[in-house]
N, C-alpha and C. Protein backbone atom coordinates (compact mmCIF):
# COMPACT_ATOMS: atom_id res chain seq x y z
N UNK A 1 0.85 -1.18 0.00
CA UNK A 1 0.00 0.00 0.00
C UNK A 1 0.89 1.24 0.00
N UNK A 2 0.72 1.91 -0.97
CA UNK A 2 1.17 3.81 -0.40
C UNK A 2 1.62 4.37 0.28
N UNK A 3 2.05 5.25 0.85
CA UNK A 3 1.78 6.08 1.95
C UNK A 3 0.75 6.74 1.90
N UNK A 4 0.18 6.57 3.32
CA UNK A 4 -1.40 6.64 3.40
C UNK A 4 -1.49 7.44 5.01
N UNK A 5 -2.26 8.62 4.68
CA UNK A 5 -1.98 9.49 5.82
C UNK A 5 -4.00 9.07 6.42
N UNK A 6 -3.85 8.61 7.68
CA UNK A 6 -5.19 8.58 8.02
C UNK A 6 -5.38 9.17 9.50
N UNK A 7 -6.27 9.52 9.41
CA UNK A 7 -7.01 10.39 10.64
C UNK A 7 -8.18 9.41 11.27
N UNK A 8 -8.16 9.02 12.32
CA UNK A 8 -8.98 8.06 13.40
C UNK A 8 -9.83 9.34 14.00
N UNK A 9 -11.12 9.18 13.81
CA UNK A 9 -11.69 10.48 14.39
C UNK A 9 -12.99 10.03 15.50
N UNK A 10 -13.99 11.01 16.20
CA UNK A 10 -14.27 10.17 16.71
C UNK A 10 -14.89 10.64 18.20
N UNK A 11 -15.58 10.72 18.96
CA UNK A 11 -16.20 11.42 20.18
C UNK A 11 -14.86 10.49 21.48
N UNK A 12 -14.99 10.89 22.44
CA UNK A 12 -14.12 11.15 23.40
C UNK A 12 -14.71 9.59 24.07
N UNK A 13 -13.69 8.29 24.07
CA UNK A 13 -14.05 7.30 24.33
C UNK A 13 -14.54 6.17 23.24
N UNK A 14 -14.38 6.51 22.16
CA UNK A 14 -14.57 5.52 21.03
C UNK A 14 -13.78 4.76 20.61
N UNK A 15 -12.44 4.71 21.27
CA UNK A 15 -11.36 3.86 21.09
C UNK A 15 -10.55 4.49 19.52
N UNK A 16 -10.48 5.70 20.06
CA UNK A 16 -9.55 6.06 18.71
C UNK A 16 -8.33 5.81 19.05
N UNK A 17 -7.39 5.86 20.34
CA UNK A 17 -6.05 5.73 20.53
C UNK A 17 -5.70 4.22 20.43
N UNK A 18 -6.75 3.53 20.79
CA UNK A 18 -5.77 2.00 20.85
C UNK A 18 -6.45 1.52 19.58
N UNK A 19 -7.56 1.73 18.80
CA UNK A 19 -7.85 0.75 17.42
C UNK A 19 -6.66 1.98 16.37
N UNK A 20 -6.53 3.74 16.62
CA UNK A 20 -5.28 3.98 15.64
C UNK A 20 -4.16 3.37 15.45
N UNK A 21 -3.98 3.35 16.86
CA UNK A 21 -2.47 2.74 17.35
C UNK A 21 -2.39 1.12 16.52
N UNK A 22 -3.25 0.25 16.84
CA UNK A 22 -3.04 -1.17 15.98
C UNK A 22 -3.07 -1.04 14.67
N UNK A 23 -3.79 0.45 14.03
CA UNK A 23 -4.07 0.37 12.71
C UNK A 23 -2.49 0.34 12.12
N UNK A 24 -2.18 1.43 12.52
CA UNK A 24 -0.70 1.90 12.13
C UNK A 24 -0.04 1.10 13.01
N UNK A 25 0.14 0.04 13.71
CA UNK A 25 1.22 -1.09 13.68
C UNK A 25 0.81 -1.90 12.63
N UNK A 26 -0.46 -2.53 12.59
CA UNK A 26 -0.63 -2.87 11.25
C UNK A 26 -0.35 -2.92 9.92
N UNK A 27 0.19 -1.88 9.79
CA UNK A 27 0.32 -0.76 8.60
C UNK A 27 1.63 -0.20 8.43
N UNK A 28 2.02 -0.89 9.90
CA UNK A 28 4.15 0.14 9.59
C UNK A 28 3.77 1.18 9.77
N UNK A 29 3.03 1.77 9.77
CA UNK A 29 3.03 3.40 9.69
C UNK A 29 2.97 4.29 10.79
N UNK A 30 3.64 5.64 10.95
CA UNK A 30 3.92 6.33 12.44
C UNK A 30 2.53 6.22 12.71
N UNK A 31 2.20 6.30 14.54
CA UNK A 31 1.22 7.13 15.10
C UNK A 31 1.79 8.16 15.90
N UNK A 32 0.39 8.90 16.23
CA UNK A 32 0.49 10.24 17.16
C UNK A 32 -0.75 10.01 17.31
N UNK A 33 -0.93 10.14 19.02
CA UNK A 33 -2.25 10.85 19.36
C UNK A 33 -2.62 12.17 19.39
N UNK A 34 -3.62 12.63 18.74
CA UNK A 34 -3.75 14.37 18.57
C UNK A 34 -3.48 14.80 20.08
N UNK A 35 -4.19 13.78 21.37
CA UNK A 35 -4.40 14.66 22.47
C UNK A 35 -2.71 14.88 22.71
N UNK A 36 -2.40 14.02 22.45
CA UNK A 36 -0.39 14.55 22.90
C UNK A 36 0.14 16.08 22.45
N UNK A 37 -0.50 16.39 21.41
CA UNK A 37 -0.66 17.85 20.97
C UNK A 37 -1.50 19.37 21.42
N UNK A 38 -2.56 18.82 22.18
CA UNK A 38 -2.97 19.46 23.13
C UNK A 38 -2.03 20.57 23.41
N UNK A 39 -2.50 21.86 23.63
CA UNK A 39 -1.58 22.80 24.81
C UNK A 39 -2.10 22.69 26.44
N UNK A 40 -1.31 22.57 27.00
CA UNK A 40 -1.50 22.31 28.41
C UNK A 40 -2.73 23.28 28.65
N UNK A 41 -2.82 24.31 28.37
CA UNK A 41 -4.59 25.03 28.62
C UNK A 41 -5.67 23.93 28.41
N UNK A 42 -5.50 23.60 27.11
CA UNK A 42 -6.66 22.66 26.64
C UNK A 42 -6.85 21.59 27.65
N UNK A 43 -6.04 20.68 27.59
CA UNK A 43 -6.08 19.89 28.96
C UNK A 43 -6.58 20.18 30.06
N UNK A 44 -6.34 21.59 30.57
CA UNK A 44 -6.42 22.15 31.71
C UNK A 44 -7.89 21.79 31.49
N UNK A 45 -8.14 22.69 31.08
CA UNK A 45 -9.74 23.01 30.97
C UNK A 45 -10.38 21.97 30.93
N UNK A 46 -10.27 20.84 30.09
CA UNK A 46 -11.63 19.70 29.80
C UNK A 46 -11.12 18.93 31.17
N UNK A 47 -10.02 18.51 31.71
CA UNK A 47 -9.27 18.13 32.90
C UNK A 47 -10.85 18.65 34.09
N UNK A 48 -10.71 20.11 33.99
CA UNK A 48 -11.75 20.72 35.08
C UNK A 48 -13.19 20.66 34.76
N UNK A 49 -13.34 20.07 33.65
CA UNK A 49 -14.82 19.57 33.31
C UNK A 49 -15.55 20.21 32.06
N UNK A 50 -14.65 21.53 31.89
CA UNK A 50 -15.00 22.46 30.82
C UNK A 50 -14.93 22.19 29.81
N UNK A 51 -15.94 22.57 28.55
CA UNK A 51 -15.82 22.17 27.49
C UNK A 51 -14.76 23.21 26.57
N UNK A 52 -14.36 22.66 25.48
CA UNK A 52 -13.72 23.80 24.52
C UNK A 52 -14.18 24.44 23.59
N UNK A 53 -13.84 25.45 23.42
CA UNK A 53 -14.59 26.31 22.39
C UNK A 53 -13.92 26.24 20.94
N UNK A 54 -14.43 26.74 19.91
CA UNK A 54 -13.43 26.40 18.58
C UNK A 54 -12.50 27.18 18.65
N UNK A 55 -12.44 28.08 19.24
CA UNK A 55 -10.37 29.38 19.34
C UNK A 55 -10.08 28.39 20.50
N UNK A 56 -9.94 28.04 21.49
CA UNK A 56 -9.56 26.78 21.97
C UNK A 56 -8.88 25.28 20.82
N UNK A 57 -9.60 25.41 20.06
CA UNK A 57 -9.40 23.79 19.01
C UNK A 57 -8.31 24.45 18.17
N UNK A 58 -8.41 25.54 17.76
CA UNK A 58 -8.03 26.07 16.52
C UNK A 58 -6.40 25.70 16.30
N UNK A 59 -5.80 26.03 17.62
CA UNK A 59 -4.36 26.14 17.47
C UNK A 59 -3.71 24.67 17.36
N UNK A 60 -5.23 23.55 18.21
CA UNK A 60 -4.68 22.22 18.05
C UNK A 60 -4.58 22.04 16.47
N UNK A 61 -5.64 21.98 16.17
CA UNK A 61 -6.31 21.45 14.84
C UNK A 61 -4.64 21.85 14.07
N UNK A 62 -4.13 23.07 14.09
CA UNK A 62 -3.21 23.70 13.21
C UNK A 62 -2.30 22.77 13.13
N UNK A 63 -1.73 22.21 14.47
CA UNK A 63 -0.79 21.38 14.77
C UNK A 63 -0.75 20.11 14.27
N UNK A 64 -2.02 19.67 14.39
CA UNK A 64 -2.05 18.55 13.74
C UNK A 64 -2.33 18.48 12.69
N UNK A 65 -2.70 19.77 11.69
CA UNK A 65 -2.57 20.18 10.13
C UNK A 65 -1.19 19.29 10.00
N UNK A 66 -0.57 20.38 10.44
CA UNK A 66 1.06 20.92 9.75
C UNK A 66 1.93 19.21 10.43
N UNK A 67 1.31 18.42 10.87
CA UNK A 67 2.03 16.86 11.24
C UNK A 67 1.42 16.41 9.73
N UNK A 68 -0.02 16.19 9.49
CA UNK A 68 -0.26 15.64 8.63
C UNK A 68 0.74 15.93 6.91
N UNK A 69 0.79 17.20 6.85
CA UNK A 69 1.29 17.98 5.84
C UNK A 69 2.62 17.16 5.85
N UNK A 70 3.70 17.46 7.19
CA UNK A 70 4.67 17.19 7.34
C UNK A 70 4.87 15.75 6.49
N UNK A 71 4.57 14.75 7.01
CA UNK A 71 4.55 13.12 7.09
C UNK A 71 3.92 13.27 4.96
N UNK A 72 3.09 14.01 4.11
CA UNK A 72 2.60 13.58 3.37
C UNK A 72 3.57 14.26 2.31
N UNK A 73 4.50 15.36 3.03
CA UNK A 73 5.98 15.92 1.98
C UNK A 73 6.83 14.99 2.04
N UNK A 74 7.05 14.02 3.27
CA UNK A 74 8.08 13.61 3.38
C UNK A 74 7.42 11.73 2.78
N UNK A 75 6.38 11.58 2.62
CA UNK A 75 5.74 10.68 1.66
C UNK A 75 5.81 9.31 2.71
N UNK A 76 5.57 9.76 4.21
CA UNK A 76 5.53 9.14 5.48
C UNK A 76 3.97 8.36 5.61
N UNK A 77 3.96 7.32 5.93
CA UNK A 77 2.26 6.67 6.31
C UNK A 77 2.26 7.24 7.78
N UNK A 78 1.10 7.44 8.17
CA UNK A 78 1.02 7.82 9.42
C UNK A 78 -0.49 7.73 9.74
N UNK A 79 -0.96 7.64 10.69
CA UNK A 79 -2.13 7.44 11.94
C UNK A 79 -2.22 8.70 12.93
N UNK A 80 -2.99 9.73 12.76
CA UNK A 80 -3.45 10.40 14.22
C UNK A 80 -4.40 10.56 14.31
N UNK A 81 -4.78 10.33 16.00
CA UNK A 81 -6.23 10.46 16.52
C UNK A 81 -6.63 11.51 16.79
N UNK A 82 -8.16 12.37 16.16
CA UNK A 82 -8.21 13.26 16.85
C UNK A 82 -9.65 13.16 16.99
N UNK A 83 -10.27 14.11 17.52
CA UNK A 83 -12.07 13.70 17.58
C UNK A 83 -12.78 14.47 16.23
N UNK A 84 -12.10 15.14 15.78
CA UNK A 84 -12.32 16.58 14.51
C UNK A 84 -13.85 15.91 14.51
N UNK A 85 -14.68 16.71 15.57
CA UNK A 85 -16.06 16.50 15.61
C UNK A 85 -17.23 17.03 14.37
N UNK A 86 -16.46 18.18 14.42
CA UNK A 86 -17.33 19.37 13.15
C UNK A 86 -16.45 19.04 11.86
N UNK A 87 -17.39 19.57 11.08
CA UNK A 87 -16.90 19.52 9.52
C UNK A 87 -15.97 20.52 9.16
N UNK A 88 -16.26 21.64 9.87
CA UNK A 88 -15.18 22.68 9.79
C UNK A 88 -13.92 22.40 10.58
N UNK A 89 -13.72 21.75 11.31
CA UNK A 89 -12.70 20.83 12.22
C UNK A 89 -11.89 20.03 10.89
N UNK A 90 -12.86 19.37 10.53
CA UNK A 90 -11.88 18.05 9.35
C UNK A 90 -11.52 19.20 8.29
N UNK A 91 -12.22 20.23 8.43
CA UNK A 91 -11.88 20.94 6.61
C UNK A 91 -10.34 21.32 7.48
N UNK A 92 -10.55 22.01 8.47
CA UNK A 92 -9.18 22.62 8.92
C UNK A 92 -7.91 21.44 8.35
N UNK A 93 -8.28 20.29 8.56
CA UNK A 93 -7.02 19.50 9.13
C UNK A 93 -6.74 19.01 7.72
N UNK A 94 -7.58 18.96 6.37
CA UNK A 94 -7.74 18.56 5.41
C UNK A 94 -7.14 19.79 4.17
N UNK A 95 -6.77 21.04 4.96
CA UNK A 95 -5.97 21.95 4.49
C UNK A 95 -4.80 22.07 3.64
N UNK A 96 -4.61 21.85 2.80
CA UNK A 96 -3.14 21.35 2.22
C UNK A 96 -2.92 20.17 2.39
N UNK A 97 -3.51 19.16 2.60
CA UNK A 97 -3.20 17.85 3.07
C UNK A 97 -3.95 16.78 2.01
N UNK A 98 -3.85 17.09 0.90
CA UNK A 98 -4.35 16.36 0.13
C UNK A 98 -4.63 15.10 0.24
N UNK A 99 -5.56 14.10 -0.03
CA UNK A 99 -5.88 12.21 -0.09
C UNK A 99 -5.56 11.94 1.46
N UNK A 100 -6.08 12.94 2.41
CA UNK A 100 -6.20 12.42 3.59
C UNK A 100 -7.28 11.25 4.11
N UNK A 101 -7.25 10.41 4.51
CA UNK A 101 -8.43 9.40 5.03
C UNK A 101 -8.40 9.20 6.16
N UNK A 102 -10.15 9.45 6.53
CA UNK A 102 -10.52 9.93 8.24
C UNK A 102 -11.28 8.91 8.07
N UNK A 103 -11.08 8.19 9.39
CA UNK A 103 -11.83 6.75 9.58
C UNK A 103 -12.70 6.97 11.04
N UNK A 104 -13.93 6.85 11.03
CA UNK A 104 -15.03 8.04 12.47
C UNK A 104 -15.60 6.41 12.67
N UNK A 105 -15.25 6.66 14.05
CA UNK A 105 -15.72 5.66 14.93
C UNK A 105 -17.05 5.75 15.52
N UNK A 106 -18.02 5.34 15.11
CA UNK A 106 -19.58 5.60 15.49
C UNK A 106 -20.28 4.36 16.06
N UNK A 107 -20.74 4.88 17.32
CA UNK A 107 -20.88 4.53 18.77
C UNK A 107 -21.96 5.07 19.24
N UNK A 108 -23.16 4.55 19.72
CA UNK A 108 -23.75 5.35 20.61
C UNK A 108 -23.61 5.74 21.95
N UNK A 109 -23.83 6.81 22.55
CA UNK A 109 -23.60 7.66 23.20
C UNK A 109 -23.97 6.65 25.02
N UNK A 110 -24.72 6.00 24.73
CA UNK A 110 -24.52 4.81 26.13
C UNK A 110 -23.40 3.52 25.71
N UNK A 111 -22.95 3.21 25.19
CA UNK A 111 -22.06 2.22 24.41
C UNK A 111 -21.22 2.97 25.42
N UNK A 112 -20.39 4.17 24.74
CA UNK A 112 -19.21 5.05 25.04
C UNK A 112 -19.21 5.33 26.35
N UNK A 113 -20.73 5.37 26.96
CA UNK A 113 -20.27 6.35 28.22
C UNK A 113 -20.15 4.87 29.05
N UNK A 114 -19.92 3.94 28.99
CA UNK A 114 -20.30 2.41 29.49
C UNK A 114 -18.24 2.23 29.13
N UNK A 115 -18.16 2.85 28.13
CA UNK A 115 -16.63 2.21 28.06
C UNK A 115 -15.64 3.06 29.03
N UNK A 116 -16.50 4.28 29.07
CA UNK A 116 -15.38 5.27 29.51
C UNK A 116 -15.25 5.57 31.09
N UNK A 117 -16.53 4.67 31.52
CA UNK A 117 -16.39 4.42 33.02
C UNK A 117 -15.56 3.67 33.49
N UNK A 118 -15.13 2.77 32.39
CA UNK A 118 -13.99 1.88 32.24
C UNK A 118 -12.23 2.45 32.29
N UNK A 119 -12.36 3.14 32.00
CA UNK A 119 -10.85 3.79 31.44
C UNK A 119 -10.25 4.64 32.56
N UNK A 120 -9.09 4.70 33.19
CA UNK A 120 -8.91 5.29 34.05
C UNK A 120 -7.29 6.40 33.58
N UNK A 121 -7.19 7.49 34.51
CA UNK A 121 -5.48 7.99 33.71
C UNK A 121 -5.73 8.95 32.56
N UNK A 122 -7.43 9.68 32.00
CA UNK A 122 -7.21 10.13 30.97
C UNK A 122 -8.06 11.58 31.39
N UNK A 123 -7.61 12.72 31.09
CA UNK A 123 -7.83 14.09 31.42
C UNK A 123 -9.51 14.04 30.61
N UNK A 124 -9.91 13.40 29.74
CA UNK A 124 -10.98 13.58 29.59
C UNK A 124 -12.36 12.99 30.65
N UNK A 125 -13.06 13.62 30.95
CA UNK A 125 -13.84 13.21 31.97
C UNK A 125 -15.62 12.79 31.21
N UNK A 126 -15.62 11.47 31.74
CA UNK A 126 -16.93 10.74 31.17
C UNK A 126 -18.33 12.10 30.98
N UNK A 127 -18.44 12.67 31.73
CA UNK A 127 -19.01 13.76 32.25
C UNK A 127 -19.33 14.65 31.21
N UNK A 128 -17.97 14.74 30.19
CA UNK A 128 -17.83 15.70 28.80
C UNK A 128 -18.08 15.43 27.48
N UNK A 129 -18.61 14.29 27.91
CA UNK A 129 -19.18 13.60 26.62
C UNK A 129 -20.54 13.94 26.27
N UNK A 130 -21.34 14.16 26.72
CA UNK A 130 -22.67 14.72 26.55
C UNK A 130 -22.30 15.99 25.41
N UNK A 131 -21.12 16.94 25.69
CA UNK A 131 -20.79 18.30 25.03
C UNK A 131 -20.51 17.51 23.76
N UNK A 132 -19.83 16.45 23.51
CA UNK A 132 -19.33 15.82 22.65
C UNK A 132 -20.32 15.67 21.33
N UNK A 133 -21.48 14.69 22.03
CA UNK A 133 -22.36 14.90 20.91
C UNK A 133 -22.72 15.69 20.56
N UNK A 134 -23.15 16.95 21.67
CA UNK A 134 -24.16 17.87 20.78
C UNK A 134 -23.70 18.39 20.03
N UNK A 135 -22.08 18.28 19.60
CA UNK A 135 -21.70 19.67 18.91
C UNK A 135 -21.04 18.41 17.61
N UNK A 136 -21.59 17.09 17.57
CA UNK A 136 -20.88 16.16 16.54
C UNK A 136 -21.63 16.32 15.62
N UNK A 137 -20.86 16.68 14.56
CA UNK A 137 -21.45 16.92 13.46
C UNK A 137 -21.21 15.35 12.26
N UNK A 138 -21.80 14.77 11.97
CA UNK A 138 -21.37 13.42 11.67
C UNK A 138 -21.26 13.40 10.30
N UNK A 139 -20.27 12.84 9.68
CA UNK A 139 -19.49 12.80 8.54
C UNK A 139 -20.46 11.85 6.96
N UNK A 140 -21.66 12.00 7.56
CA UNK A 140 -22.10 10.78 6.21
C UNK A 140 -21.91 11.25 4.95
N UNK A 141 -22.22 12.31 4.44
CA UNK A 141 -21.78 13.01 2.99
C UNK A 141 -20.46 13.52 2.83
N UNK A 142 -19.64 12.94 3.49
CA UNK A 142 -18.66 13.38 3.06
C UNK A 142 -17.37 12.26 2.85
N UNK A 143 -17.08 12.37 0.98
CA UNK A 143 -16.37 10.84 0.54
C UNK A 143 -15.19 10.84 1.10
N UNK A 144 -13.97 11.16 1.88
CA UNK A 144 -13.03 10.85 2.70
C UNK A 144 -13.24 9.99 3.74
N UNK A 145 -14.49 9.87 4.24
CA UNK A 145 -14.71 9.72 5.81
C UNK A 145 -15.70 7.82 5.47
N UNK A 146 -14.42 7.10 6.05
CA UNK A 146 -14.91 5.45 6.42
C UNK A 146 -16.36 5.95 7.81
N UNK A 147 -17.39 5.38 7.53
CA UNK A 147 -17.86 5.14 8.98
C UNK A 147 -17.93 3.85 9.49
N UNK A 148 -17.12 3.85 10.32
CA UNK A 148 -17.18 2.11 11.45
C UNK A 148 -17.75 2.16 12.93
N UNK A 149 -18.87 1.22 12.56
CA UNK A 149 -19.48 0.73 13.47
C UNK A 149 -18.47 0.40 14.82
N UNK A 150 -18.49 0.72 16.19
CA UNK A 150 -17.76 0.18 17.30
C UNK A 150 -18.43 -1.02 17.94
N UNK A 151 -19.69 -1.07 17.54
CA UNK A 151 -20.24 -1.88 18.97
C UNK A 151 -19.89 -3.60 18.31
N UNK A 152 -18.49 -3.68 18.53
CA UNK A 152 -18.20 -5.02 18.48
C UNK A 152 -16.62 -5.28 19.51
N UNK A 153 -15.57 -6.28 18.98
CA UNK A 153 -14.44 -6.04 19.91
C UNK A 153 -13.67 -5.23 18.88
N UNK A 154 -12.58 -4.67 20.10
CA UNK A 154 -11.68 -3.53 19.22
C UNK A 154 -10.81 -4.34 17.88
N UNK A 155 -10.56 -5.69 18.27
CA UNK A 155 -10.02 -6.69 17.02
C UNK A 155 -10.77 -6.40 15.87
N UNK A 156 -12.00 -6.72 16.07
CA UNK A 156 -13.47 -6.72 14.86
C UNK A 156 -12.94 -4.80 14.24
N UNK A 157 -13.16 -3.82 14.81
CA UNK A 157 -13.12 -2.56 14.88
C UNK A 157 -11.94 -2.58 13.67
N UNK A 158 -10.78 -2.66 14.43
CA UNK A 158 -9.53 -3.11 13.37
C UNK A 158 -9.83 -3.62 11.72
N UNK A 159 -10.09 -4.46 12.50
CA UNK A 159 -10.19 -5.60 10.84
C UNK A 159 -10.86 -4.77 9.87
N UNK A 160 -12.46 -4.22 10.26
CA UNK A 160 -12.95 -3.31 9.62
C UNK A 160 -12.28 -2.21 8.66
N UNK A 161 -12.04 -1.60 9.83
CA UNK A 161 -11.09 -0.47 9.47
C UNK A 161 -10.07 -0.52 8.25
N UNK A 162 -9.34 -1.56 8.67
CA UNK A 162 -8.00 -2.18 7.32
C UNK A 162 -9.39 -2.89 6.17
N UNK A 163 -10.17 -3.31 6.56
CA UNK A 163 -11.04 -4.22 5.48
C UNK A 163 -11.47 -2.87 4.63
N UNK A 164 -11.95 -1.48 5.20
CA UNK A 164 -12.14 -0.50 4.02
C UNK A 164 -10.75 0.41 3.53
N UNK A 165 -9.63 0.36 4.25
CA UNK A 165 -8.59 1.01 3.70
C UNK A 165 -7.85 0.18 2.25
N UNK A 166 -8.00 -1.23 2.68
CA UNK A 166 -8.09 -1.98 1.71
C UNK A 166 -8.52 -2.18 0.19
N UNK A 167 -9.77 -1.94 0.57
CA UNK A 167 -10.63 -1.96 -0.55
C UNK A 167 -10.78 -0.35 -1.41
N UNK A 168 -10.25 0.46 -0.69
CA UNK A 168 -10.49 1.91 -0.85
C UNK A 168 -9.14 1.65 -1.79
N UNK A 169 -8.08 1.30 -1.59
CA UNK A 169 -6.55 1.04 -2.10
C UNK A 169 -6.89 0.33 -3.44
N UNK A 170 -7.24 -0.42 -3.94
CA UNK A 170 -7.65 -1.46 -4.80
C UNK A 170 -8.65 -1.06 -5.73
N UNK A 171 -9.83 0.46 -5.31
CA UNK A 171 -10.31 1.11 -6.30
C UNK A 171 -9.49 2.15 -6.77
N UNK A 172 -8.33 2.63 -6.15
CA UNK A 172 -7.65 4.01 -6.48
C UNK A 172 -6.39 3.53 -7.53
């Protein structure tokens, strides 16, 4: 396969860090988690329960532009997770970043909050997920964007995932 720059996207608890992370071992290809890019404000804030505003996102989103950009000059495969909830979120990150592929993990909203009671160690708080949906703007018209079903095991999730990057490879 290519070098193939993909974006794991996705509400807060959908298993974007550990099904990205296998994608791109899968795949040879770097990961990054977007939240590692975070500025310590951002953290701060959802950390204290607060939601973010888009001049809050903006400077992330940039960052993880200019990785994607980076990795697709240097003709690098790569994996990062981010939640790019809104459409204006993915347009940001889709900026110069030509044949990007965003793979949105879709979950319902008791599924997630059932996993994330589970998860311990992560600045996002189960609590902030409610903000999550209301402001998810969901990707169906738009041809970059795989939608995968979660409610199975994160293996199944995987397989999926590579089963449409696959097939997406094989029409191009």
């Amino acid at each position: 396969m290519a070098a193939k720059v993909i974006v794991v996207m996705g509400v807060s608890g959908s298993g974007k860090s550990t099904i990205g992370e296998s994608i791109a071992v899968k795949l040879g290809s770097k990961f990054v988690d977007g939240d590692d890019l975070h500025p310590q404000s951002n953290i701060d804030k959802m950390a204290s329960g607060q939601a973010l505003s888009d001049s809050d996102r903006k400077p992330w989103l940039e960052s993880i532009n200019a990785l994607l950009r980076t990795w697709q000059q240097q003709q690098q495969s790569g994996v990062v997770v981010c939640s790019a909830l809104k459409k204006s979120y993915r347009n940001m990150l889709r900026e110069g970043a030509l044949g990007l592929q965003f793979i949105y993990l879709d979950g319902d909203q008791s599924l997630i909050e059932t996993r994330m009671q589970q998860r311990h160690n992560h600045f996002m708080k189960d609590t902030m997920l409610a903000s999550q949906f209301a402001i998810l703007q969901r990707p169906d018209d738009e041809g970059d964007v795989f939608i995968v079903d979660i409610d199975c095991s994160i293996e199944q999730v995987v397989d999926k995932c590579l089963q449409q990057l696959t097939n997406k490879h094989k029409e191009s």
